[in-house]
Protein backbone atom coordinates (compact mmCIF):
# COMPACT_ATOMS: atom_id res chain seq x y z
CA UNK A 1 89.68 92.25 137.74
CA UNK A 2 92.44 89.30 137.33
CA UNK A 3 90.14 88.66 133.80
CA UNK A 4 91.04 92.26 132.43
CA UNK A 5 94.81 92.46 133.80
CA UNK A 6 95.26 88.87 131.84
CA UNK A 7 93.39 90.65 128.72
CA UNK A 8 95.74 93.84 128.86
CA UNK A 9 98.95 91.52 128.90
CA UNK A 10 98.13 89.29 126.15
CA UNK A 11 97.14 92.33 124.26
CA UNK A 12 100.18 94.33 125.25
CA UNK A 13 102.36 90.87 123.78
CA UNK A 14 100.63 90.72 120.83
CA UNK A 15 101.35 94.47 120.16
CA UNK A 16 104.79 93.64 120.37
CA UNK A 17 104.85 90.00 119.04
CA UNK A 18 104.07 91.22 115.32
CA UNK A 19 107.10 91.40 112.77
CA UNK A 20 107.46 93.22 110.01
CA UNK A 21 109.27 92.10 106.91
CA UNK A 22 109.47 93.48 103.27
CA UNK A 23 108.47 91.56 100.74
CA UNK A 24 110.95 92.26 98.42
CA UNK A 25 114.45 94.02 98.81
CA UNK A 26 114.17 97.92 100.19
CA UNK A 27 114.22 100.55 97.50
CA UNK A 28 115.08 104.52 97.79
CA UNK A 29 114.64 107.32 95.43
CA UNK A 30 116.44 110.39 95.49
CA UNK A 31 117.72 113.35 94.45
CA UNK A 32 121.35 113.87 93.26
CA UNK A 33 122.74 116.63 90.87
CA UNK A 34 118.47 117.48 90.14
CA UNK A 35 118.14 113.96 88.96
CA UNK A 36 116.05 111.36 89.96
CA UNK A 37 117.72 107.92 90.73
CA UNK A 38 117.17 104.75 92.60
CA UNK A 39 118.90 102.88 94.55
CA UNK A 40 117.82 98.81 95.30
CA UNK A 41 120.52 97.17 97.32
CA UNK A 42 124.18 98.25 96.54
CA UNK A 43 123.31 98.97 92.81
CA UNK A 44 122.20 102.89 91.91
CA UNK A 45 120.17 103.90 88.91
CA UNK A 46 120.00 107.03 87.13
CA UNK A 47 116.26 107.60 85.97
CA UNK A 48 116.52 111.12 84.35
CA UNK A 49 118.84 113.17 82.93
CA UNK A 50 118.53 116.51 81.20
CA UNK A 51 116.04 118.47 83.79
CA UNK A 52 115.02 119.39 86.96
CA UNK A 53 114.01 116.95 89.14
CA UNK A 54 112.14 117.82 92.51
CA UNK A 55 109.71 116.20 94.95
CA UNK A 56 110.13 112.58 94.57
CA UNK A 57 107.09 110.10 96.43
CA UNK A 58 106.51 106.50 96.15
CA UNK A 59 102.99 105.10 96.02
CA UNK A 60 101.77 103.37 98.68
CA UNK A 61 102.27 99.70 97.11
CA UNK A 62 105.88 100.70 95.84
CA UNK A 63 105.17 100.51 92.42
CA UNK A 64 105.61 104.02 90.88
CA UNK A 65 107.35 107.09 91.84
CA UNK A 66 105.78 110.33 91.49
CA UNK A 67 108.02 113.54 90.71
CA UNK A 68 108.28 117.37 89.36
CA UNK A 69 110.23 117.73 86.64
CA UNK A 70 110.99 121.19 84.38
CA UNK A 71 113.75 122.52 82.58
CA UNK A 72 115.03 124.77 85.29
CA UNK A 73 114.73 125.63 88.90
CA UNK A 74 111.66 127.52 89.99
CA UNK A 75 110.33 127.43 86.30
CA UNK A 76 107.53 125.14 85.16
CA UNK A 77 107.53 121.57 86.04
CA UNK A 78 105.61 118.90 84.96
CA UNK A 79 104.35 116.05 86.97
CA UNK A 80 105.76 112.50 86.04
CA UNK A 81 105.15 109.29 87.23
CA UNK A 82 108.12 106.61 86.98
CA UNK A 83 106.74 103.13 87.04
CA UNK A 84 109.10 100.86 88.40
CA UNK A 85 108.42 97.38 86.59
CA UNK A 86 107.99 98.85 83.55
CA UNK A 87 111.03 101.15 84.14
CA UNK A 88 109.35 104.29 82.18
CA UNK A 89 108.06 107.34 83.02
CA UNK A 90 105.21 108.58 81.73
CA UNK A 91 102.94 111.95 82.23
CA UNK A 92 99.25 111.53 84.00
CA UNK A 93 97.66 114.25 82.48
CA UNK A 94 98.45 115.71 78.96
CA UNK A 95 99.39 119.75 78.56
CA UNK A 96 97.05 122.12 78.82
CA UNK A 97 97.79 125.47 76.82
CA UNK A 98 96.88 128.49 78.02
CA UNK A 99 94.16 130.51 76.01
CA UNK A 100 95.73 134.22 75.33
């Protein structure tokens, strides 16, 4: 009994002996006026200008931000994917034309 009380403390302080610590400094992207930006620190970026920006996400490994983008609310939007070290953005997958 005193073996698995010792065992649930030590793993209980280990729990709550782990740190956590960014590797880099903290990034945000958001929204303002429909346009993407991002802000790193006290500095703010504009990344687009001239459409409709909704639905920003960061990959998992902070590289690229993934976003909706069209030339109007609730018409078509495109997906785009911002990649943050080269500091483009770029579409995954080419347009597909309807057949009429």
């Amino acid at each position: 009994m005193a073996i698995r009380v010792l065992l649930l403390i030590l793993f209980i302080g280990f729990n709550f002996s782990i740190g956590v610590s960014a590797e880099g400094p903290l990034k945000a992207a958001f929204i303002r006026d429909h346009q993407l930006w991002i802000k790193e620190g006290d500095k703010e970026l504009q990344l687009t200008t001239g459409q409709y920006v909704s639905s920003p996400k960061w990959s998992k490994d902070g590289q690229f931000i993934a976003y909706l983008a069209g030339k109007e609310e609730g018409g078509k939007s495109n997906l785009y994917i911002y990649d943050v070290k080269k500091k483009e953005s770029y579409k995954p997958y080419p347009i597909i034309e309807q057949m009429k």
